[in-house]
C-alpha atoms as a PDB file:
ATOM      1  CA  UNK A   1     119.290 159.723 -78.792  1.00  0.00           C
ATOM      2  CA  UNK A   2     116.280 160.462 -80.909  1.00  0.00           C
ATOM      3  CA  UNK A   3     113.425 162.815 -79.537  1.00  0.00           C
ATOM      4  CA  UNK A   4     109.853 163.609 -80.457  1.00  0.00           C
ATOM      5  CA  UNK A   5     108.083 166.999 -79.497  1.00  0.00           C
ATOM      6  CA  UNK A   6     104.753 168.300 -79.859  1.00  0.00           C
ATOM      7  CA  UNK A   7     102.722 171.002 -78.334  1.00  0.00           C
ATOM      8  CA  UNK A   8     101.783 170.789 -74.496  1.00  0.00           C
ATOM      9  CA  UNK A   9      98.500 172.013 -75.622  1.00  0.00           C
ATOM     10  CA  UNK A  10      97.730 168.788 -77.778  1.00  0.00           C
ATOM     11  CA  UNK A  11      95.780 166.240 -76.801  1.00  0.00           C
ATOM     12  CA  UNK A  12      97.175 163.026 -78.566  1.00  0.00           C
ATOM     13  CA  UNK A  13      94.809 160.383 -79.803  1.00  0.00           C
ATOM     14  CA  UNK A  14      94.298 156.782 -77.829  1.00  0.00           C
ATOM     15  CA  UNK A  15      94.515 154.267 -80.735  1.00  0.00           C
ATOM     16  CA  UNK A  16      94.594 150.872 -78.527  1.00  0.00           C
ATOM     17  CA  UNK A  17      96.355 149.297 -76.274  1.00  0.00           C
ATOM     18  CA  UNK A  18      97.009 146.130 -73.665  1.00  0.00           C
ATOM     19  CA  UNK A  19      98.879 144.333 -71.140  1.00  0.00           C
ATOM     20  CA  UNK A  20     101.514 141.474 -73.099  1.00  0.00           C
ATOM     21  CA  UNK A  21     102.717 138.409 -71.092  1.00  0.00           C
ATOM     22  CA  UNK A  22     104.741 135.505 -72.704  1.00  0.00           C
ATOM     23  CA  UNK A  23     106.861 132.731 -71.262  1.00  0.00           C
ATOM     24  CA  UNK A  24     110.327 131.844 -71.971  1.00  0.00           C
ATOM     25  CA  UNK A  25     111.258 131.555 -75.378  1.00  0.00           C
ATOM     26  CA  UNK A  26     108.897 134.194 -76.926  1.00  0.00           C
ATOM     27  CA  UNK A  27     110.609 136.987 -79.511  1.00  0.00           C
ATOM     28  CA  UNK A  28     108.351 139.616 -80.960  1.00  0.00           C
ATOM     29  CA  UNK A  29     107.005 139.359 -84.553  1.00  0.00           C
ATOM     30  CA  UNK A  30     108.277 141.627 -87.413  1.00  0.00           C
ATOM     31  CA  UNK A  31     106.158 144.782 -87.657  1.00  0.00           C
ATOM     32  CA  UNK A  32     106.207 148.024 -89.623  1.00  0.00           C
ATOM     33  CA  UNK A  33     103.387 151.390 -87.992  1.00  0.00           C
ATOM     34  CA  UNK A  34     102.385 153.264 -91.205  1.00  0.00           C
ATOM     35  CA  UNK A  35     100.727 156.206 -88.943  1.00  0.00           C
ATOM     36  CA  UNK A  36     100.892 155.303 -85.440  1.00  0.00           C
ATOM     37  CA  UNK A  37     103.353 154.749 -82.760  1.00  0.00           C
ATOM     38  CA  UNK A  38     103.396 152.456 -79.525  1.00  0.00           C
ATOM     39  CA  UNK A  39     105.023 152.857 -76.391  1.00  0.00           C
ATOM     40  CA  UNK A  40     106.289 149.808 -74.832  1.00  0.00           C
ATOM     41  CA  UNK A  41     106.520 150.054 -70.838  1.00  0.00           C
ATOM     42  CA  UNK A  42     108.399 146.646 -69.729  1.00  0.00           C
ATOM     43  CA  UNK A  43     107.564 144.927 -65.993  1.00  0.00           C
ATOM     44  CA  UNK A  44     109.634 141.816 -66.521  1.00  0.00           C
ATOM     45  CA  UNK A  45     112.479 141.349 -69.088  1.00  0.00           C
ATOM     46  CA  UNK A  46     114.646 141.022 -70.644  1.00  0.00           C
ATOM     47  CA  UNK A  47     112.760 142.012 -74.079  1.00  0.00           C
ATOM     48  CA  UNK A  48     115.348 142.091 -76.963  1.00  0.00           C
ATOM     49  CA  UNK A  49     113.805 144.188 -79.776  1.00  0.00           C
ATOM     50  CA  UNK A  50     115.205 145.960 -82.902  1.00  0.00           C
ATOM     51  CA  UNK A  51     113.441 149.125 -83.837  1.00  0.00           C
ATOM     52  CA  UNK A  52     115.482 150.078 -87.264  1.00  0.00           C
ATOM     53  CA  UNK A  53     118.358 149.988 -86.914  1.00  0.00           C
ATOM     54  CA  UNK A  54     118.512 150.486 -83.000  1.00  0.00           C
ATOM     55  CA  UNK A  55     118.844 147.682 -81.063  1.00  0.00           C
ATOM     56  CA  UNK A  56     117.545 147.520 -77.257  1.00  0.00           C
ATOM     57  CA  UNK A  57     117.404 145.187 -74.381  1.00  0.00           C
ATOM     58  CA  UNK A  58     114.329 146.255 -72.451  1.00  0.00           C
ATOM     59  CA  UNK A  59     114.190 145.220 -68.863  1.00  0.00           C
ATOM     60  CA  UNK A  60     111.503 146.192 -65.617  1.00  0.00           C
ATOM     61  CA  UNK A  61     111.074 150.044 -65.948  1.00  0.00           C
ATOM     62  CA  UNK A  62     112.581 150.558 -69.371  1.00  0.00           C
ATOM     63  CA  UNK A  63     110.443 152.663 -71.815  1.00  0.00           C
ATOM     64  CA  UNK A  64     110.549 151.872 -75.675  1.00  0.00           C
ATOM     65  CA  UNK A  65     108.873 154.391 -78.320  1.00  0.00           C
ATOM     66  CA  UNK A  66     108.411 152.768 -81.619  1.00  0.00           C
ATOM     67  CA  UNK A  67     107.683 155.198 -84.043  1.00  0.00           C
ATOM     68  CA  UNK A  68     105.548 155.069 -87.509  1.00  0.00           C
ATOM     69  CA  UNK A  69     107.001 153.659 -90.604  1.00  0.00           C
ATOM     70  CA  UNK A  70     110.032 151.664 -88.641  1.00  0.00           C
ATOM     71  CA  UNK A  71     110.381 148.027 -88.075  1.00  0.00           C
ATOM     72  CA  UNK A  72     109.920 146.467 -84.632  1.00  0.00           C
ATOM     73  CA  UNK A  73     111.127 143.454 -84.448  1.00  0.00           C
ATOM     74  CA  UNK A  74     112.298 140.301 -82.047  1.00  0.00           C
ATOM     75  CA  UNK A  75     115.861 139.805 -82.329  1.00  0.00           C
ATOM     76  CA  UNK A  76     116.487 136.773 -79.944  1.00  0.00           C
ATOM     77  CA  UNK A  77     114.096 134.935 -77.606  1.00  0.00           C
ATOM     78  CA  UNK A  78     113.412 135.547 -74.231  1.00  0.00           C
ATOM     79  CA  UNK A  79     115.181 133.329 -71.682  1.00  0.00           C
ATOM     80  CA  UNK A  80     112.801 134.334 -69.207  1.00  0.00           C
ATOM     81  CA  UNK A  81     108.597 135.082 -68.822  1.00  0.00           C
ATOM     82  CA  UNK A  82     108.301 138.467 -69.639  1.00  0.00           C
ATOM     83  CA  UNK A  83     105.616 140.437 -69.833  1.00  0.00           C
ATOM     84  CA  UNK A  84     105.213 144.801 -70.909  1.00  0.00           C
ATOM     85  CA  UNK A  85     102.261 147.022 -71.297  1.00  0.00           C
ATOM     86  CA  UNK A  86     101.519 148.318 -75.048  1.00  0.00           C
ATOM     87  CA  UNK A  87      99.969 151.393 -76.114  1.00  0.00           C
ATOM     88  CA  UNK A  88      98.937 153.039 -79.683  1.00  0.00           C
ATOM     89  CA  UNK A  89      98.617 156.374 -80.197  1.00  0.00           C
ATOM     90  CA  UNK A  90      98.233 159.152 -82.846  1.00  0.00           C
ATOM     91  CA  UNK A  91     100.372 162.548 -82.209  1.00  0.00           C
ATOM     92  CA  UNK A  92      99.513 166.228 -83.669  1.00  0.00           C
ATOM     93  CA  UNK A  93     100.247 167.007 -86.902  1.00  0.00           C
ATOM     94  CA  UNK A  94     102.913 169.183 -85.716  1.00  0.00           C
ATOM     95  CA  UNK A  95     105.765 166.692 -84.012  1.00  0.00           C
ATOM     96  CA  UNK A  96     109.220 167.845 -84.049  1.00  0.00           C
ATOM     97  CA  UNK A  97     112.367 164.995 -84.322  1.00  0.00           C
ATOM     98  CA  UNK A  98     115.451 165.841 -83.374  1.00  0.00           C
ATOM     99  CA  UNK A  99     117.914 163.164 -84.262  1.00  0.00           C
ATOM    100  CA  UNK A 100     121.416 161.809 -82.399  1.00  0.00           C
ATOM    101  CA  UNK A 101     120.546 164.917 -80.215  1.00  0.00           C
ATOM    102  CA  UNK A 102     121.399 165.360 -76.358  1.00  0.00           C
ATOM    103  CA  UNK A 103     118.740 166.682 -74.377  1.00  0.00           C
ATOM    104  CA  UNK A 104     120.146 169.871 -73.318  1.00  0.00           C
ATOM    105  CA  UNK A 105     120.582 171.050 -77.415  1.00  0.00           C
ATOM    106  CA  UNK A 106     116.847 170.474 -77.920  1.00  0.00           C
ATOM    107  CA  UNK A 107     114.813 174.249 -78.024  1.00  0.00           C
ATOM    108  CA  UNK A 108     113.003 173.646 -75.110  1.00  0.00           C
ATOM    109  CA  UNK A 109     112.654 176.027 -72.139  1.00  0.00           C
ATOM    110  CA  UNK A 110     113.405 173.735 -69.438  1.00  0.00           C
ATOM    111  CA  UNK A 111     112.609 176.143 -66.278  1.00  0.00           C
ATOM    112  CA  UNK A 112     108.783 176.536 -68.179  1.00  0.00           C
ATOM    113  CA  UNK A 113     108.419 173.829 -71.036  1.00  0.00           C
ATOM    114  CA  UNK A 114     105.562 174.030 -73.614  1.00  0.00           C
ATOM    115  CA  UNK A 115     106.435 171.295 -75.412  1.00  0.00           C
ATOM    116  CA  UNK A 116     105.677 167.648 -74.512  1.00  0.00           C
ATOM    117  CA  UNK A 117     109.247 165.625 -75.041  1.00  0.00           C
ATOM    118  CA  UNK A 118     109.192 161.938 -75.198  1.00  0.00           C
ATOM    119  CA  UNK A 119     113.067 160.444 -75.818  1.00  0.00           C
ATOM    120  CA  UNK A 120     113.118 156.990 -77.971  1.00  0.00           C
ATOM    121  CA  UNK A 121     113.912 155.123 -75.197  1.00  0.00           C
ATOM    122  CA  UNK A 122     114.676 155.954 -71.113  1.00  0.00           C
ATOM    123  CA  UNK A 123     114.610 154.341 -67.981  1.00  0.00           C
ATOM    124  CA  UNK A 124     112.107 155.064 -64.882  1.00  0.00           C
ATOM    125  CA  UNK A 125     113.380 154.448 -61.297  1.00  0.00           C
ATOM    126  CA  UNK A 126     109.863 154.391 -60.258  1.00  0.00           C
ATOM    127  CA  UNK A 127     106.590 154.013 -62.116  1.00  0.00           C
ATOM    128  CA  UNK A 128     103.667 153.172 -60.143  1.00  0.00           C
ATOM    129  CA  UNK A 129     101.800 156.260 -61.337  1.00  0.00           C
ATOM    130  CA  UNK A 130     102.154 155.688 -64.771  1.00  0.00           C
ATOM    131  CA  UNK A 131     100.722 151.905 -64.426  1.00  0.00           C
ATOM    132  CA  UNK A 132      98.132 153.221 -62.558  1.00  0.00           C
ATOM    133  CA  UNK A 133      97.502 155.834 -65.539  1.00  0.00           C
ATOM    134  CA  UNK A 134      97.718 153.069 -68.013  1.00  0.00           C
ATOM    135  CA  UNK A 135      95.675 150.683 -66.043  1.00  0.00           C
ATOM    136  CA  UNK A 136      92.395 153.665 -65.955  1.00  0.00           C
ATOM    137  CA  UNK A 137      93.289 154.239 -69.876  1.00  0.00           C
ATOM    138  CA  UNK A 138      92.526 150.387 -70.674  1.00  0.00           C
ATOM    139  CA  UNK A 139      89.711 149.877 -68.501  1.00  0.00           C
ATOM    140  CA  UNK A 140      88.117 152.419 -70.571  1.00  0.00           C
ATOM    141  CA  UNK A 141      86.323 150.232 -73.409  1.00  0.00           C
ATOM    142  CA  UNK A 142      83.258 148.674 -74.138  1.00  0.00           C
ATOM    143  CA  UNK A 143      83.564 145.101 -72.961  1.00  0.00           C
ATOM    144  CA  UNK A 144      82.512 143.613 -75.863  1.00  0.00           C
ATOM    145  CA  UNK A 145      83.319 145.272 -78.651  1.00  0.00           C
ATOM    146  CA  UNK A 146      86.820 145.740 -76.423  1.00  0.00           C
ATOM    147  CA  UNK A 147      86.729 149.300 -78.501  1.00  0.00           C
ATOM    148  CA  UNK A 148      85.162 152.650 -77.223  1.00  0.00           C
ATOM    149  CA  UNK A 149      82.350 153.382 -78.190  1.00  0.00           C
ATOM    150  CA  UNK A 150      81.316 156.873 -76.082  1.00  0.00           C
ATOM    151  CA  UNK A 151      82.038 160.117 -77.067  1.00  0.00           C
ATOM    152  CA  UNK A 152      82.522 161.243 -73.605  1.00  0.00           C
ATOM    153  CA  UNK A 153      85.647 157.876 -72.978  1.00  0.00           C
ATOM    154  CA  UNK A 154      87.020 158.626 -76.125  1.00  0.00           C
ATOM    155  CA  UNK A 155      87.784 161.719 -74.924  1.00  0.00           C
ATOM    156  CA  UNK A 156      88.552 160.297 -71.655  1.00  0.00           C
ATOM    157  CA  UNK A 157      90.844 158.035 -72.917  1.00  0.00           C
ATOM    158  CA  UNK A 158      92.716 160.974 -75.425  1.00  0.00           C
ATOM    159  CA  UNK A 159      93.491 162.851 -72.115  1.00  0.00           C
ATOM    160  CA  UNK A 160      94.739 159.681 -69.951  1.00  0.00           C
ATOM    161  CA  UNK A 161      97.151 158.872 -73.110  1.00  0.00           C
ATOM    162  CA  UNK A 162      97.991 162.285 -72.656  1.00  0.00           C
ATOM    163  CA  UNK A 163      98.777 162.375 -69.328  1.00  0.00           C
ATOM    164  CA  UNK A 164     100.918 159.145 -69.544  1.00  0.00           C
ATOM    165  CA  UNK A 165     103.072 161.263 -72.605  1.00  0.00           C
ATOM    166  CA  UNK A 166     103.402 164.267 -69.859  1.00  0.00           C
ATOM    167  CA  UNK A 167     104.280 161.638 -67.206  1.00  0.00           C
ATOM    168  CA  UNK A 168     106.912 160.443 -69.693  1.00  0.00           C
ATOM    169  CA  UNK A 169     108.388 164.209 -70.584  1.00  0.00           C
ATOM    170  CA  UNK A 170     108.314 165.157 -66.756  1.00  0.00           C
ATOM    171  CA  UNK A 171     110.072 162.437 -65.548  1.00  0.00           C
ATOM    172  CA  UNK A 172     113.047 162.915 -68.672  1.00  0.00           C
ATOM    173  CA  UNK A 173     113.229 166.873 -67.715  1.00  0.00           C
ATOM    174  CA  UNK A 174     113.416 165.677 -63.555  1.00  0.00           C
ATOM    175  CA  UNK A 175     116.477 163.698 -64.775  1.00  0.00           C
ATOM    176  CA  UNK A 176     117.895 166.169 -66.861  1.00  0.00           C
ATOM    177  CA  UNK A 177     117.946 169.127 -64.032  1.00  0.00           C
ATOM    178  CA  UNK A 178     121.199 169.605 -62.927  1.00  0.00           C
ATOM    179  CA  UNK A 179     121.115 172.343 -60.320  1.00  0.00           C
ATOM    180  CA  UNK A 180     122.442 171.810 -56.762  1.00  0.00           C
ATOM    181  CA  UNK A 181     119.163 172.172 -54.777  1.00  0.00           C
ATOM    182  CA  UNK A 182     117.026 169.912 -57.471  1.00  0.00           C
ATOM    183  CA  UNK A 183     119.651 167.515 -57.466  1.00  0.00           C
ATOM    184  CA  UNK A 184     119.949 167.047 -54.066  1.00  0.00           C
ATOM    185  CA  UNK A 185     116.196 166.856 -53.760  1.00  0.00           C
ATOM    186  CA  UNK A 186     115.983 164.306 -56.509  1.00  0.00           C
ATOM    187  CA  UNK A 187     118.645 161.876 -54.461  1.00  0.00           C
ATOM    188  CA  UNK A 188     115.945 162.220 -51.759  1.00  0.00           C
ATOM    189  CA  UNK A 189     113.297 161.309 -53.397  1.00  0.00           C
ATOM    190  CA  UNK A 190     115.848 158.125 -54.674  1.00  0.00           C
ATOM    191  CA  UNK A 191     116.385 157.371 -51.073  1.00  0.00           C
ATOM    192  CA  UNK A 192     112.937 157.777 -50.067  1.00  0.00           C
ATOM    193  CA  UNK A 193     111.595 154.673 -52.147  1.00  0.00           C
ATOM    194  CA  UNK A 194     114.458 152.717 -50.875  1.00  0.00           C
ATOM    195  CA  UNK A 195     113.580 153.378 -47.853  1.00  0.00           C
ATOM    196  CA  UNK A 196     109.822 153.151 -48.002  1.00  0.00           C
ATOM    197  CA  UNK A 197     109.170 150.183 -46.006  1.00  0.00           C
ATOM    198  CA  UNK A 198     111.138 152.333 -42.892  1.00  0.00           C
ATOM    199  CA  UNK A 199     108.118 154.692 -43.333  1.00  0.00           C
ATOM    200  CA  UNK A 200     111.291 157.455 -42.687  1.00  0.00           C
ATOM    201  CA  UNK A 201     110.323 160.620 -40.924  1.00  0.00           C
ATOM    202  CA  UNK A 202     111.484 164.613 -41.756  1.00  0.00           C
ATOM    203  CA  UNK A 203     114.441 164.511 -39.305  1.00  0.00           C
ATOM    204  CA  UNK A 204     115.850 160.739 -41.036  1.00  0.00           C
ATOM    205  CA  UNK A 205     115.250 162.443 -44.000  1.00  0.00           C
ATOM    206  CA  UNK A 206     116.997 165.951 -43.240  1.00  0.00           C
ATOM    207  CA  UNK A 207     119.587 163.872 -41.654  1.00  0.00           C
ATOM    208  CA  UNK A 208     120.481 162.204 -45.320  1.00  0.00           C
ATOM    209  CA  UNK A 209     120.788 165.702 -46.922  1.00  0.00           C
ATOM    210  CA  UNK A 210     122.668 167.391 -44.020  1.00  0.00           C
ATOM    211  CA  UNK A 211     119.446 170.466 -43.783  1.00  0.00           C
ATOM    212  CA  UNK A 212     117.491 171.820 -41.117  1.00  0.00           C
ATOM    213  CA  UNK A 213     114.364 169.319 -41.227  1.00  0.00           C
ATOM    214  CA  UNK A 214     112.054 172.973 -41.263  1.00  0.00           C
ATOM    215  CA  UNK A 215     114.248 174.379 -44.469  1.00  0.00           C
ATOM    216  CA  UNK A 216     114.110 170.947 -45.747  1.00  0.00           C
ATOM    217  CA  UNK A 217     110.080 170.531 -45.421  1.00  0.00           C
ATOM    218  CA  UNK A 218     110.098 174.176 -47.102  1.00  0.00           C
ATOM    219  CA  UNK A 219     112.242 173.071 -50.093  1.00  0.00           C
ATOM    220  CA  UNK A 220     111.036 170.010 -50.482  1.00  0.00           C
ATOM    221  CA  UNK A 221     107.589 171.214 -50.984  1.00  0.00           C
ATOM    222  CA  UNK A 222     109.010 173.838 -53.286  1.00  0.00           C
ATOM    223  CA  UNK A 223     110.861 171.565 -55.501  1.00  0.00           C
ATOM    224  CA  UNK A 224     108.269 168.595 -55.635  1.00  0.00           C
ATOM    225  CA  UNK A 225     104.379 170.569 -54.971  1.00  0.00           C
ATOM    226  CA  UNK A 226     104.059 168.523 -51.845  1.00  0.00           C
ATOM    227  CA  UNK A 227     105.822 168.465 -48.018  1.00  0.00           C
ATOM    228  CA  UNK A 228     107.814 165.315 -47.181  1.00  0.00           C
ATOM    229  CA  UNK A 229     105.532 163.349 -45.379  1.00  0.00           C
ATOM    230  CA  UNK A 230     102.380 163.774 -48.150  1.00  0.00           C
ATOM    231  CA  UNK A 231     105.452 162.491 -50.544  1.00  0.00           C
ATOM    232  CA  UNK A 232     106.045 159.134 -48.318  1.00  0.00           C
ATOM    233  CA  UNK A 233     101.795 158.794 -48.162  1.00  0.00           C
ATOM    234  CA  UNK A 234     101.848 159.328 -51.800  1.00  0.00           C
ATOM    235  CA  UNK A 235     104.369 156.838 -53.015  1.00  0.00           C
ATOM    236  CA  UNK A 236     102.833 154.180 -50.616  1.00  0.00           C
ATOM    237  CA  UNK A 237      99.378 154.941 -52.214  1.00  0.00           C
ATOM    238  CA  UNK A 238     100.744 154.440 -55.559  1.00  0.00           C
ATOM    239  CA  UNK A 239     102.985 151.147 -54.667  1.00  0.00           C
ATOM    240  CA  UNK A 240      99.040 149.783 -53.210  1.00  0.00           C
ATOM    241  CA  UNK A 241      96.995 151.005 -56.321  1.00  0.00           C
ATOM    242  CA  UNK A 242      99.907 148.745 -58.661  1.00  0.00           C
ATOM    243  CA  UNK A 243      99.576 145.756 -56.388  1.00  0.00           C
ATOM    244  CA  UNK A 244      95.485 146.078 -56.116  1.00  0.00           C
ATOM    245  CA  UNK A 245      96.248 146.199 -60.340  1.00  0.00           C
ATOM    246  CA  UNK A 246      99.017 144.170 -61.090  1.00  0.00           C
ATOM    247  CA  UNK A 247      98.363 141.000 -57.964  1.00  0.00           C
ATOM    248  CA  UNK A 248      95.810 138.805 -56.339  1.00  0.00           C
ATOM    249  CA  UNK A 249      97.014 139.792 -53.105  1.00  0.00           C
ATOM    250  CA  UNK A 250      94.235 140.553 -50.092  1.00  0.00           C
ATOM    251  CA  UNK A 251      93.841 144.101 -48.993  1.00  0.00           C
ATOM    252  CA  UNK A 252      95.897 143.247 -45.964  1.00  0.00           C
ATOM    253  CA  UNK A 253      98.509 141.759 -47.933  1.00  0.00           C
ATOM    254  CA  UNK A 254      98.669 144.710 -49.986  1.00  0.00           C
ATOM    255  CA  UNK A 255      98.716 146.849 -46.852  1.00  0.00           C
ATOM    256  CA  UNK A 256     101.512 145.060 -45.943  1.00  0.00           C
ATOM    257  CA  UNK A 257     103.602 145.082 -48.455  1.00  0.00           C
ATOM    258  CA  UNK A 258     102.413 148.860 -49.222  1.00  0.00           C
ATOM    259  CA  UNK A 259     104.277 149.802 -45.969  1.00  0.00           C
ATOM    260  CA  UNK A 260     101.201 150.586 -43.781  1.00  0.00           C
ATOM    261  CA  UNK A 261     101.362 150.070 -40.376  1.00  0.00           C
ATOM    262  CA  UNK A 262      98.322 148.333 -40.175  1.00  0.00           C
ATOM    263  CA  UNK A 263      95.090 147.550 -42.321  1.00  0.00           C
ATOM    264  CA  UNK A 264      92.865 149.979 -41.066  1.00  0.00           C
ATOM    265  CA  UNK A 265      95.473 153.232 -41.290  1.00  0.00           C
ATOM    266  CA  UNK A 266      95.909 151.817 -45.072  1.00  0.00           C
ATOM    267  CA  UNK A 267      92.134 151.802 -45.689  1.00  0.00           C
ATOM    268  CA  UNK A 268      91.429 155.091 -44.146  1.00  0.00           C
ATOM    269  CA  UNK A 269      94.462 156.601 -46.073  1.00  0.00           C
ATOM    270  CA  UNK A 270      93.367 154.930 -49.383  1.00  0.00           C
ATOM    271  CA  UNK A 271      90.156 156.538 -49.279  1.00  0.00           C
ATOM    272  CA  UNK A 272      91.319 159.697 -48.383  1.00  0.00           C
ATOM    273  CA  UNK A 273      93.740 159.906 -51.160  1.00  0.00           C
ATOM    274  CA  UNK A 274      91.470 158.244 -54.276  1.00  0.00           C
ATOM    275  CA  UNK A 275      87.946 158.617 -52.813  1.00  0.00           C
ATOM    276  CA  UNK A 276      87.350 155.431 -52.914  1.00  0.00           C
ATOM    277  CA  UNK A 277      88.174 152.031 -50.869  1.00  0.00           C
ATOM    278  CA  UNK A 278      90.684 150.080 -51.937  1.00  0.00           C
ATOM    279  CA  UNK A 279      88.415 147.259 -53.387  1.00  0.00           C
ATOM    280  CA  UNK A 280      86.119 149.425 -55.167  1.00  0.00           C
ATOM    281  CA  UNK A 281      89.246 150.718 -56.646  1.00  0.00           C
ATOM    282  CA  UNK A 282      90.413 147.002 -57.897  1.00  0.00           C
ATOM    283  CA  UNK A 283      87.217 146.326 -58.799  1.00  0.00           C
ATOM    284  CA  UNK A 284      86.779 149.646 -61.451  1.00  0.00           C
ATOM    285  CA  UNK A 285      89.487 148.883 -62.757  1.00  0.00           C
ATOM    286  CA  UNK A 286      89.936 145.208 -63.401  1.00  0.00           C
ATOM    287  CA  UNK A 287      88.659 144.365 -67.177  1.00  0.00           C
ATOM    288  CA  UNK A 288      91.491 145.348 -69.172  1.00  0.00           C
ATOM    289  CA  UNK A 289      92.745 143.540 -72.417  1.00  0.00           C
ATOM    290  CA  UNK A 290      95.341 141.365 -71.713  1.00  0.00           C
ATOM    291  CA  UNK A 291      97.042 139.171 -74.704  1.00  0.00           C
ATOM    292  CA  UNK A 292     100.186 136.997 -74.531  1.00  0.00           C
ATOM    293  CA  UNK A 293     102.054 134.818 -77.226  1.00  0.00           C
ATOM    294  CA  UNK A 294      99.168 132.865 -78.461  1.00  0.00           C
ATOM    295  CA  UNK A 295      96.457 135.673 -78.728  1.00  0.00           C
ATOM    296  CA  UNK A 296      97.256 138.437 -81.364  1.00  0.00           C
ATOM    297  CA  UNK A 297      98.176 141.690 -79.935  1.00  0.00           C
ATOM    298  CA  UNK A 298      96.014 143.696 -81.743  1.00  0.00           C
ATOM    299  CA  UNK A 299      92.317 144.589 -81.085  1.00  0.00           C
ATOM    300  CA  UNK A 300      89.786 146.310 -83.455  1.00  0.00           C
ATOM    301  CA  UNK A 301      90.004 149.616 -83.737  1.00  0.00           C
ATOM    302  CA  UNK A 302      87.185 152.509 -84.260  1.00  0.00           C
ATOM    303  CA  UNK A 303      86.773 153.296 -88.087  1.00  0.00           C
ATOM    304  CA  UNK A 304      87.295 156.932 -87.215  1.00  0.00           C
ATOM    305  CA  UNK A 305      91.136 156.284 -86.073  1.00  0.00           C
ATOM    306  CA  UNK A 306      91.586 153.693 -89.060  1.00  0.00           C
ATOM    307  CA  UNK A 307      90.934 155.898 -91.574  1.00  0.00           C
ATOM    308  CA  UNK A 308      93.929 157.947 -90.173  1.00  0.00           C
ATOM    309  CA  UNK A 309      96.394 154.517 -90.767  1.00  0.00           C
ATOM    310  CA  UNK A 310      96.917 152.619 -93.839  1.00  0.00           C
ATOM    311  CA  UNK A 311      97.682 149.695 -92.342  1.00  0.00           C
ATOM    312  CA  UNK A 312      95.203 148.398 -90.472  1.00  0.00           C
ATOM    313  CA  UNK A 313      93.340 144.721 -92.225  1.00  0.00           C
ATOM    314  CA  UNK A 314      89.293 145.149 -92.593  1.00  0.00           C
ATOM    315  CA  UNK A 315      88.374 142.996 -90.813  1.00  0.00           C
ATOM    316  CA  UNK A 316      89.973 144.862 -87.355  1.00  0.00           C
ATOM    317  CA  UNK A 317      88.112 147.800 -88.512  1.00  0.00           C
ATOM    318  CA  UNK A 318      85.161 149.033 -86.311  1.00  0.00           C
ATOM    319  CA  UNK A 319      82.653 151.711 -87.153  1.00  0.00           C
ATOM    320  CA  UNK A 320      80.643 153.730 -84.442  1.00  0.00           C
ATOM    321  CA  UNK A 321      78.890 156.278 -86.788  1.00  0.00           C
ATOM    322  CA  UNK A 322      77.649 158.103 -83.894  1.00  0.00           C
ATOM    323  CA  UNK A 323      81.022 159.374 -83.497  1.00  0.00           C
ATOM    324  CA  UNK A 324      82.209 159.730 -87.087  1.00  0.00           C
END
């Protein structure tokens, strides 16, 4: 496995980025980055993509990093619709790659890491967070130029394309800890989201684990930053942000198939955990770029970030020379 690391320090720069759908049939066009890389984040596969010389079949939940100067490119069609969020970014100068490495040989303190690690390609078993991360980053544009054009959401967006890379790097350290207690609390948090729609409580949960339900609760919030039952709020939360994203469902169909007990617990906690109600929350976030097979994926992109890659035609080019 190949792995990239930079500074934790480092903001990253937000290049562009989208939601891709196709139907059946579709394979992705040959393409070299000469400066930037993407991150592909598939929700319905199977994808089948060569980056180099690596081949990959991505599928829901499978993470693809396409790096600068390598090919990307379709190596057999689709047999089903598919469809996978894209993002471009620009890293800090300073990126360390460690190739055909295992994780634990990278020089990384993994009890207090300062670098930001993002693998060529991994698997998440759960990734509502990140879509709702990537669904604030591409809301962030001006409508009609569909580039940003503000300072103040430039920067914005630079710190929500961060975020998503620290999402990425926390999630491939979670996996990587091996030791007895944060293992065991990791297979909870597994069981947890299978069980979501039971809505289980601290003794089902202590139960699972064989532990006192108070020493649980204690370690729990030790391991994870928040006590058990915040955890089960919090993962329904994020399941109802994706589907007030991602569907056209009503807010008591989302509710529902959120795991809420009822519509009006679902509102109150909603508000309570995002300040806002859930369709103001839909609503801010609903005018994102989408593209599928017959609309190029590419939008224009701010002359300040184009000078930085030599591969980008004029005509995409976009100056703002307030922010030059």
């Amino acid at each position: 496995m190949d792995y990239y690391t930079f500074n934790a320090n480092k903001s990253v720069e937000f290049v562009s980025g989208g939601v891709f759908s196709a139907q059946a049939g579709w394979k992705h066009e040959s393409r070299c980055h000469k400066g930037d890389y993407e991150i592909i984040l598939c929700t319905k596969g199977p994808v089948f993509i060569r980056v180099a010389t690596a081949h990959y079949e991505l599928n829901k939940g499978d993470l693809l990093l396409v790096p600068p100067f390598k090919r990307l490119v379709g190596t057999s069609p689709s047999p089903n619709a598919i469809s996978f969020y894209w993002l471009h970014f620009l890293l800090p100068d300073e990126v360390s790659i460690y190739r055909h490495e295992s994780l634990a040989q990278l020089p990384v303190n993994f009890s207090n890491p300062d670098k930001i690690i993002i693998p060529a390609s991994m698997t998440f078993t759960q990734y509502d967070q990140n879509t709702v991360l990537i669904y604030q980053l591409l809301s962030i544009k001006n409508t009609e130029s569909k580039t940003i054009n503000n300072i103040y959401k430039c920067q914005e967006a630079n710190y929500l394309m961060t975020m998503i890379l620290l999402n990425i790097s926390q999630a491939l350290l979670n996996s990587s800890d091996s030791s007895n207690l944060s293992s065991l609390i990791g297979k909870l948090q597994e069981w947890i989201r299978s069980n979501l729609y039971r809505s289980p409580t601290v003794s089902e949960m202590a139960a699972t684990v064989h532990l006192n339900p108070q020493y649980l609760s204690r370690l729990f919030k030790a391991k994870v930053g928040i006590p058990p039952k915040k955890y089960v709020i919090k993962l329904k939360i994020e399941t109802a942000q994706s589907l007030l994203l991602r569907t056209n469902m009503s807010i008591k169909e989302v509710s529902q198939n959120a795991y809420f007990e009822n519509e009006k617990l679902f509102m109150k906690q909603f508000k309570n955990n995002t300040g806002m109600t859930p369709t103001r929350y839909r609503n801010q976030f609903n005018d994102i770029y989408h593209n599928n097979q017959e609309i190029s994926p590419v939008i224009p992109i701010p002359n300040r970030i184009s000078q930085k890659i030599d591969d980008i035609p004029d005509e995409l080019k976009v100056e703002h020379p307030h922010l030059e």
